[in-house]
PDB file of N, CA and C in Angstrom:
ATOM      1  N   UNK A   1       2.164-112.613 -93.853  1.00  0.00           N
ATOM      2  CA  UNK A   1       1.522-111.530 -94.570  1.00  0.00           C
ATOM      3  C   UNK A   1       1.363-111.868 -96.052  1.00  0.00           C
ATOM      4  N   UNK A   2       2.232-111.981 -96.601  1.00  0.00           N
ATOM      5  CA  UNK A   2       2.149-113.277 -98.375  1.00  0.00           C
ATOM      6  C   UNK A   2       0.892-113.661 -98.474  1.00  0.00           C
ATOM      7  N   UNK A   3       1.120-114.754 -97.397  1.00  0.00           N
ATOM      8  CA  UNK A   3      -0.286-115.874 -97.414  1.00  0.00           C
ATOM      9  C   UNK A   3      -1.462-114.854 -97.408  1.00  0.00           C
ATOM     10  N   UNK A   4      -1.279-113.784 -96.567  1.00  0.00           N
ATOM     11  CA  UNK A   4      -2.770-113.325 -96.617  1.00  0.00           C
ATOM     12  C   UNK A   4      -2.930-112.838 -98.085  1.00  0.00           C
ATOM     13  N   UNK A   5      -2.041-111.819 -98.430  1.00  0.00           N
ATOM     14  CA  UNK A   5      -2.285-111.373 -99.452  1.00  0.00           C
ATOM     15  C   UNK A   5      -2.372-112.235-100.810  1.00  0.00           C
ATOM     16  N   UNK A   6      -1.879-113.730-100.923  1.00  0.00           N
ATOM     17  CA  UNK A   6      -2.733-114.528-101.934  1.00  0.00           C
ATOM     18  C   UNK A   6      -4.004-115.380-101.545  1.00  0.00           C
ATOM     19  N   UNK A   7      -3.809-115.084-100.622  1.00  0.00           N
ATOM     20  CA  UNK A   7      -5.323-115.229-100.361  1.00  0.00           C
ATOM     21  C   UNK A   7      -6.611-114.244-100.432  1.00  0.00           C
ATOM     22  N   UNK A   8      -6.136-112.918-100.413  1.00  0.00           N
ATOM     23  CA  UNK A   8      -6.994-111.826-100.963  1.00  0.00           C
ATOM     24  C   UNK A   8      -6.895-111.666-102.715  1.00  0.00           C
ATOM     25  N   UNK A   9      -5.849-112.402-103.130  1.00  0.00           N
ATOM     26  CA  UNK A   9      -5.629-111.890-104.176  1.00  0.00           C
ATOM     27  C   UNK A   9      -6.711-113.463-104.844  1.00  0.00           C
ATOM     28  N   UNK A  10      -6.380-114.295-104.183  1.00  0.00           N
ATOM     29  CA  UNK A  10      -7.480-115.375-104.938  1.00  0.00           C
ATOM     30  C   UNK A  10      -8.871-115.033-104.873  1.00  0.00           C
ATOM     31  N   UNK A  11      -9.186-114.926-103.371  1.00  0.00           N
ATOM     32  CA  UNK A  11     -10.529-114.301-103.358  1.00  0.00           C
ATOM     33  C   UNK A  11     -11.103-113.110-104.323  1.00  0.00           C
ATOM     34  N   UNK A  12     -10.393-112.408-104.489  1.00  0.00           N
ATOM     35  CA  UNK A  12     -10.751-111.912-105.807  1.00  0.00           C
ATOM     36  C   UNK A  12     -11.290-111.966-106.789  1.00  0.00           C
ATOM     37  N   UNK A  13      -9.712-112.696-107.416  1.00  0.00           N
ATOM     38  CA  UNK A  13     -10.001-113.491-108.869  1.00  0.00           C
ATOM     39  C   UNK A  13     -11.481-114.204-108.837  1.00  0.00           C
ATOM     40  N   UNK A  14     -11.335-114.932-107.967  1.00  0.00           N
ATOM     41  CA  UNK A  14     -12.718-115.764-107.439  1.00  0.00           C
ATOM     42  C   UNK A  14     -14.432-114.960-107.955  1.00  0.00           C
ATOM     43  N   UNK A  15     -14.260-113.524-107.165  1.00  0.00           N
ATOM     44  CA  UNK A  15     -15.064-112.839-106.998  1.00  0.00           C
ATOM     45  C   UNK A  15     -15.583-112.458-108.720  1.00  0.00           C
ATOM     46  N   UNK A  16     -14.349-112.168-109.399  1.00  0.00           N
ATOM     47  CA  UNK A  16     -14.659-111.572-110.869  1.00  0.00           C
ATOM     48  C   UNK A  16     -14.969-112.566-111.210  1.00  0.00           C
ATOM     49  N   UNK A  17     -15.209-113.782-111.160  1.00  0.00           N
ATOM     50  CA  UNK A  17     -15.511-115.430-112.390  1.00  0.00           C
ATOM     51  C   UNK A  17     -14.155-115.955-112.971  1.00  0.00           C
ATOM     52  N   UNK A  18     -13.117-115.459-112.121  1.00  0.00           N
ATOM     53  CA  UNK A  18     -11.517-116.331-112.940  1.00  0.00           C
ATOM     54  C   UNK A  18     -11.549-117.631-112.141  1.00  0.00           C
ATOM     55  N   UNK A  19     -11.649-118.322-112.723  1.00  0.00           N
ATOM     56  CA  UNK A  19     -12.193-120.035-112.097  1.00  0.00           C
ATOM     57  C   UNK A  19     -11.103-120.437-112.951  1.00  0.00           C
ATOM     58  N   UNK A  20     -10.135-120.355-113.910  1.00  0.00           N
ATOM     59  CA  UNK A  20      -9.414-121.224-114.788  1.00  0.00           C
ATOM     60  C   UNK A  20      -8.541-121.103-113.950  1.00  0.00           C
ATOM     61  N   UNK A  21      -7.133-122.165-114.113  1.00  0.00           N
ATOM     62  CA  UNK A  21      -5.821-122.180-113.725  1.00  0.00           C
ATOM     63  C   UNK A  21      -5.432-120.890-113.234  1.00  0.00           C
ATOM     64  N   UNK A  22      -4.583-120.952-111.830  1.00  0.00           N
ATOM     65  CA  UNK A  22      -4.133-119.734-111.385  1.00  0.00           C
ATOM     66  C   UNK A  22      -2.532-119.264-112.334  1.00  0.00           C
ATOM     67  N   UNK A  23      -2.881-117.986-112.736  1.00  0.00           N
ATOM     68  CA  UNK A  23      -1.398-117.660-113.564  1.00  0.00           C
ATOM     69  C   UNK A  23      -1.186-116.417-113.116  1.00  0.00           C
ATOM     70  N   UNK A  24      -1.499-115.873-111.941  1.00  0.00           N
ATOM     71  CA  UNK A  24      -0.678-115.004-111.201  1.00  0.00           C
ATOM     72  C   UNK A  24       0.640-115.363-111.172  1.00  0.00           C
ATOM     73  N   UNK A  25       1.389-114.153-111.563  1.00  0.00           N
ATOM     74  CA  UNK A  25       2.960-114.048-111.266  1.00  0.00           C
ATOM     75  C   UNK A  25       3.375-113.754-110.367  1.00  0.00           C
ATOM     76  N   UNK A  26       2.643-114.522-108.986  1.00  0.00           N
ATOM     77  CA  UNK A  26       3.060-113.773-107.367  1.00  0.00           C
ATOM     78  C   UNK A  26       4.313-114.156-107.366  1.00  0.00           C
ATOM     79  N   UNK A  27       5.275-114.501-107.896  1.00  0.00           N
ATOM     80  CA  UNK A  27       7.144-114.528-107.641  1.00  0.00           C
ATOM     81  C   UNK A  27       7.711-113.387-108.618  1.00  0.00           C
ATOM     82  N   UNK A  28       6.627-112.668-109.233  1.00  0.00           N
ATOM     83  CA  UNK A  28       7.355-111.631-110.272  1.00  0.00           C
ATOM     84  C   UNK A  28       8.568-111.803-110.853  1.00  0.00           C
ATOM     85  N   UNK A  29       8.247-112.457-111.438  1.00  0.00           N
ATOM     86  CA  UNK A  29       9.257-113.175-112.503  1.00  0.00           C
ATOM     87  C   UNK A  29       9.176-112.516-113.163  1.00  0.00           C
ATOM     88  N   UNK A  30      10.624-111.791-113.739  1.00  0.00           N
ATOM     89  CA  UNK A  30      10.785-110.210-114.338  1.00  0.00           C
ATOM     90  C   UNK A  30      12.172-110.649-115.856  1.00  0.00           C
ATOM     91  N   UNK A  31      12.050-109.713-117.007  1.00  0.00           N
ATOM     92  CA  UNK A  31      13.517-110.058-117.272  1.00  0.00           C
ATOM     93  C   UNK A  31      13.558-108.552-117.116  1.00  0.00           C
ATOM     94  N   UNK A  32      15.282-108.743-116.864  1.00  0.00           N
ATOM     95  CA  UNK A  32      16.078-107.272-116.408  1.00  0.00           C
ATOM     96  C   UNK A  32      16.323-106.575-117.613  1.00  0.00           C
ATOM     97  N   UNK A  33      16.969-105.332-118.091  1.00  0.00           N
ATOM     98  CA  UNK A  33      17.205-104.648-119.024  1.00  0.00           C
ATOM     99  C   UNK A  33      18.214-105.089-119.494  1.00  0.00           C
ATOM    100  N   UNK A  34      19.337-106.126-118.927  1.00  0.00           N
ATOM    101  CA  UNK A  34      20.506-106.743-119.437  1.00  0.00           C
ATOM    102  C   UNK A  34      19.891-108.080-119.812  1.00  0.00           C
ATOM    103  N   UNK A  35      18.374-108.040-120.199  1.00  0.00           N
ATOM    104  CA  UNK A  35      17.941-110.036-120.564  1.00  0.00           C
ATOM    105  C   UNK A  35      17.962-110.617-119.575  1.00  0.00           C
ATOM    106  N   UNK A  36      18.303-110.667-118.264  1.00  0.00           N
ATOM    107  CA  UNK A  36      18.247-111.536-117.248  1.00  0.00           C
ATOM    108  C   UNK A  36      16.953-112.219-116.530  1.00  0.00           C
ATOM    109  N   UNK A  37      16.873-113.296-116.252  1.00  0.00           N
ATOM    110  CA  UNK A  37      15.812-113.468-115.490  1.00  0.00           C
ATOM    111  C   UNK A  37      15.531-113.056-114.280  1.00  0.00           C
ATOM    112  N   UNK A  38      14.887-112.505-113.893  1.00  0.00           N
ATOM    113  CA  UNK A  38      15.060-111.889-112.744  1.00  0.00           C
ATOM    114  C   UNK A  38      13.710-112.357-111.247  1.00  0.00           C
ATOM    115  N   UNK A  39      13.629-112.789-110.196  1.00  0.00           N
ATOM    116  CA  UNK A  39      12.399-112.694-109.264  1.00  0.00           C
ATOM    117  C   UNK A  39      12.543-111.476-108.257  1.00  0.00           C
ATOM    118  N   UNK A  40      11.815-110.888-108.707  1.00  0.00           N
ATOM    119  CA  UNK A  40      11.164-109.628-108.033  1.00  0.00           C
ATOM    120  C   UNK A  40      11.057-110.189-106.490  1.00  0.00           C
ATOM    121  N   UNK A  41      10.132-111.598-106.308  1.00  0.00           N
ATOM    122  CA  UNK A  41       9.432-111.670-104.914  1.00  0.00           C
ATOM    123  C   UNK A  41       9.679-113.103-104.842  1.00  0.00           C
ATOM    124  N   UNK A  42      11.026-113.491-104.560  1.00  0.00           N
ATOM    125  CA  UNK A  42      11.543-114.916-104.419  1.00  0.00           C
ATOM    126  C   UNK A  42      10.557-115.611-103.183  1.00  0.00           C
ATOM    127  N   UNK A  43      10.676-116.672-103.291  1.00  0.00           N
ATOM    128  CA  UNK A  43      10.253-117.620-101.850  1.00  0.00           C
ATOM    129  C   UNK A  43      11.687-117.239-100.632  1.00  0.00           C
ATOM    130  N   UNK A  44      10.960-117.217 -99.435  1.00  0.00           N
ATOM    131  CA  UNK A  44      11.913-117.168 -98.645  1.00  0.00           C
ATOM    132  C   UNK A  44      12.636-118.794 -98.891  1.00  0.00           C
ATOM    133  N   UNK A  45      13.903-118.312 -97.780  1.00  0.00           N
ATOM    134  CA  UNK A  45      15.149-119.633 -97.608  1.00  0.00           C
ATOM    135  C   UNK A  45      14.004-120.957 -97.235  1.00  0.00           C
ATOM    136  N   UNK A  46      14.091-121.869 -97.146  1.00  0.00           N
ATOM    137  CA  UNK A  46      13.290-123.002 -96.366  1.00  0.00           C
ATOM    138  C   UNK A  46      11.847-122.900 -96.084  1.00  0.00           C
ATOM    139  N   UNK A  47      11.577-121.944 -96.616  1.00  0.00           N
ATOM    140  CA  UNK A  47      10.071-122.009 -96.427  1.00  0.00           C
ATOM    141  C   UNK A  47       9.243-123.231 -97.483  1.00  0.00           C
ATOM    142  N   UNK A  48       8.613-123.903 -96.920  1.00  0.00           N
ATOM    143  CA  UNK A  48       7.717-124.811 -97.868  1.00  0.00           C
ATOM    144  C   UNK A  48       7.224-124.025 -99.107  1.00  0.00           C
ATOM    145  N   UNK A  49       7.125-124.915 -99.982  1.00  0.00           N
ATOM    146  CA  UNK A  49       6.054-124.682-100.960  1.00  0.00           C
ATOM    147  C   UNK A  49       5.268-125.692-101.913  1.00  0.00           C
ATOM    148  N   UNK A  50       4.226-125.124-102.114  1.00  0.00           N
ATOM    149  CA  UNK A  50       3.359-126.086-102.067  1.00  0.00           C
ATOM    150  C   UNK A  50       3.625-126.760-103.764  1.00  0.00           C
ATOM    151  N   UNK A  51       3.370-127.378-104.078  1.00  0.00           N
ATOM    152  CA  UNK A  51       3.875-128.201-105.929  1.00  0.00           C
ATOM    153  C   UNK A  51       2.916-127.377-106.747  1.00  0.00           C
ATOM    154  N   UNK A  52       1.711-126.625-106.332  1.00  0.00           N
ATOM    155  CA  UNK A  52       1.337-126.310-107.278  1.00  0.00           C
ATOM    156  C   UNK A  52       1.909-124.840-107.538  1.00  0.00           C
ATOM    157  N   UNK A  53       2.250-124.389-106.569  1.00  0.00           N
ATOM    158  CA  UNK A  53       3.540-122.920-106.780  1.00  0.00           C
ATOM    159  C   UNK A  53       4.579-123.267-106.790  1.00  0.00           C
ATOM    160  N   UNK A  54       5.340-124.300-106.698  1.00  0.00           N
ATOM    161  CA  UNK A  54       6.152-124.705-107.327  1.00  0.00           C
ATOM    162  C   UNK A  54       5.921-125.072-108.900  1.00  0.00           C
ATOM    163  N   UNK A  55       5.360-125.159-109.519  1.00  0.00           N
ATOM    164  CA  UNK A  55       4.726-125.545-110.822  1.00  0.00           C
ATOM    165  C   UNK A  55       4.831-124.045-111.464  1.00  0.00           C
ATOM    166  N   UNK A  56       4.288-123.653-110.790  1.00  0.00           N
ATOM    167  CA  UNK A  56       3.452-121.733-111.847  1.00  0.00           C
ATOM    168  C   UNK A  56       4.541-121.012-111.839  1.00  0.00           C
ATOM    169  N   UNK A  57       5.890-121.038-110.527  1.00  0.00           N
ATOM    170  CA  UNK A  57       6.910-120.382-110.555  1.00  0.00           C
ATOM    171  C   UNK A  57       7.897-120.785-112.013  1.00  0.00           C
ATOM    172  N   UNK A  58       7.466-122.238-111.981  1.00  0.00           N
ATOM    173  CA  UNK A  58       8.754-122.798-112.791  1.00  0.00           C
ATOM    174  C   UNK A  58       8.089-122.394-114.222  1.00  0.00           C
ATOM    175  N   UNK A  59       6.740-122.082-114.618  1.00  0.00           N
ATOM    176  CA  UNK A  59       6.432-121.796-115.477  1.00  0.00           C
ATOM    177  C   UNK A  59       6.731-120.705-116.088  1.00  0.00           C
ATOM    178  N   UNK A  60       6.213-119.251-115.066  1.00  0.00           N
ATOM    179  CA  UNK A  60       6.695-118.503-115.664  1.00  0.00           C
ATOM    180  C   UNK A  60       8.323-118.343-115.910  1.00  0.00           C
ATOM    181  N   UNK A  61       9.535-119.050-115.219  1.00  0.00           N
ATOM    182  CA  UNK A  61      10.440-119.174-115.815  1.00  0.00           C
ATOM    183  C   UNK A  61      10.600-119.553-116.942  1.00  0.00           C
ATOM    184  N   UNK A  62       9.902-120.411-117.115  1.00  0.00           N
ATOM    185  CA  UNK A  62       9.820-121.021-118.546  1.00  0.00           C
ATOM    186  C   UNK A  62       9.789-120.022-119.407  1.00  0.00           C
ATOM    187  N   UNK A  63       8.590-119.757-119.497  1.00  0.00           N
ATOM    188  CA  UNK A  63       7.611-118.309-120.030  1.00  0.00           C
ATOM    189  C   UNK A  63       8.767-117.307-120.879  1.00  0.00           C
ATOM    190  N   UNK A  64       9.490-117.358-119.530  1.00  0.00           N
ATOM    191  CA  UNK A  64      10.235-115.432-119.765  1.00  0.00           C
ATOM    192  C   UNK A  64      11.500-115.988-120.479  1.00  0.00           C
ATOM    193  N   UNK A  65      12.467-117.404-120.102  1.00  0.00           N
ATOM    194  CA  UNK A  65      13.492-117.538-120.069  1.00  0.00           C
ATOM    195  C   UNK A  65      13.924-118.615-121.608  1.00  0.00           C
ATOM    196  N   UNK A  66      12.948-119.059-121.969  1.00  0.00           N
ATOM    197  CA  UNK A  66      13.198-120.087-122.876  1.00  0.00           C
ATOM    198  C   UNK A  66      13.230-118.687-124.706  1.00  0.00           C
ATOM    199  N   UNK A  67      14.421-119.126-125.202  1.00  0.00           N
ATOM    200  CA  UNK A  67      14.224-118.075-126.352  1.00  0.00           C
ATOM    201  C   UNK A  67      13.524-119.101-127.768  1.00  0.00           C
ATOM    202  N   UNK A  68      13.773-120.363-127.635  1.00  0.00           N
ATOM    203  CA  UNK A  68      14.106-121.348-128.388  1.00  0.00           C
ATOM    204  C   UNK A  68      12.604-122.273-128.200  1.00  0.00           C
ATOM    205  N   UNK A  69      11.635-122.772-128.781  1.00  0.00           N
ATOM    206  CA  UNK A  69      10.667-124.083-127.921  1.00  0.00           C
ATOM    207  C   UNK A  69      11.677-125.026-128.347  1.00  0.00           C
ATOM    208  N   UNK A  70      11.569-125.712-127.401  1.00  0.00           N
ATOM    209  CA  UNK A  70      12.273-127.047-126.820  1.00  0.00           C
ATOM    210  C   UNK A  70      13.438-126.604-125.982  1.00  0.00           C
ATOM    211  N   UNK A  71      13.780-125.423-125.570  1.00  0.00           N
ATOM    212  CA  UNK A  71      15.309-124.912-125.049  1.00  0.00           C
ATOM    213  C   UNK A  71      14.769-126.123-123.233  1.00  0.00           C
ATOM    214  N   UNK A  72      13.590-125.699-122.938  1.00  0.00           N
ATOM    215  CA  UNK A  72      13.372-126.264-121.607  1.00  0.00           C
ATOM    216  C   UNK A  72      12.850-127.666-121.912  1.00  0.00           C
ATOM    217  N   UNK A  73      12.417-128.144-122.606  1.00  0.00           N
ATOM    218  CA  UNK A  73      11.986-129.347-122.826  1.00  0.00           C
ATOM    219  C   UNK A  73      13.429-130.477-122.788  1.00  0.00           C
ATOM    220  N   UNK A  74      14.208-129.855-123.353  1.00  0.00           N
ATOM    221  CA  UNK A  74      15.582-130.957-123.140  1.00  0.00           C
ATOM    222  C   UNK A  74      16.267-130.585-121.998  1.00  0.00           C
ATOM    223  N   UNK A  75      16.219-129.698-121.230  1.00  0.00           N
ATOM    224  CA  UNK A  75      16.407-129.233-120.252  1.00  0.00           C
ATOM    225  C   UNK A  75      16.274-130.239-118.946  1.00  0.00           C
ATOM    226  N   UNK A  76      14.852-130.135-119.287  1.00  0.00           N
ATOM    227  CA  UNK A  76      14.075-131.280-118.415  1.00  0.00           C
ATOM    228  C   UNK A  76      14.206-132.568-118.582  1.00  0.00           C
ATOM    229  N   UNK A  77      14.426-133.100-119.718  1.00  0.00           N
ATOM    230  CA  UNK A  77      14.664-134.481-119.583  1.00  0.00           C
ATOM    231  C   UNK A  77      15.983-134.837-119.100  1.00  0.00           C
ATOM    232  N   UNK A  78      16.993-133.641-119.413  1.00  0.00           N
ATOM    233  CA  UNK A  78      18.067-133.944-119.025  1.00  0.00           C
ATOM    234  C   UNK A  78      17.940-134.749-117.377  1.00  0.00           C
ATOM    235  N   UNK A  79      17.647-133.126-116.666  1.00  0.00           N
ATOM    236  CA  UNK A  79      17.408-132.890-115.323  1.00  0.00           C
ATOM    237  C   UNK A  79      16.530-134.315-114.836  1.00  0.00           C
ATOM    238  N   UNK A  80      15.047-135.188-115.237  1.00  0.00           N
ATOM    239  CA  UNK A  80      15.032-135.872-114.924  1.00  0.00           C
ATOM    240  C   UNK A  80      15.988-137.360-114.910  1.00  0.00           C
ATOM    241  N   UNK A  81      16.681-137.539-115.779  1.00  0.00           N
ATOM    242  CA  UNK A  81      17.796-138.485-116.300  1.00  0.00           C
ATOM    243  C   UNK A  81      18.939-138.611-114.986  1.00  0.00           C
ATOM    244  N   UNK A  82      18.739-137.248-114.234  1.00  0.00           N
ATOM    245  CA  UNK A  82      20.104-137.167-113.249  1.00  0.00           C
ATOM    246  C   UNK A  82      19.500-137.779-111.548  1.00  0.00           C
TER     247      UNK A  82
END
């Protein structure tokens, strides 16, 4: 049911002329009233996903969670280093 509904939800976008990069927040990536990061609409357990929603998820983490620029940038190099 997901799938359908980003797939209605692209067709859409489609329909109005949004042709740029998809930046739907379909994981609703939220912060909580205590600052927390929060996903509204996680990926299920083991379900695939595809790199380019893997990409937009990790973004808007980025987005919501970084207070600092560079807080995720060293983050990441760390993380690739390991």
């Amino acid at each position: 049911m997901l799938a359908t509904m980003d797939d209605q939800l692209r067709s859409a976008l489609e329909k109005a002329g949004a042709t740029n990069r998809d930046t739907c927040n379909r994981f609703a990536v939220s912060i909580s009233g205590q600052g927390q990061v929060v996903l509204l609409r996680p990926p299920l357990p083991f379900q695939p996903m595809s790199k380019a929603d893997a990409l937009l998820m990790a973004a808007w983490l980025v987005a919501l969670a970084e207070d600092e620029p560079g807080q995720f940038t060293a983050a990441l190099e760390s993380v690739k280093r390991t």
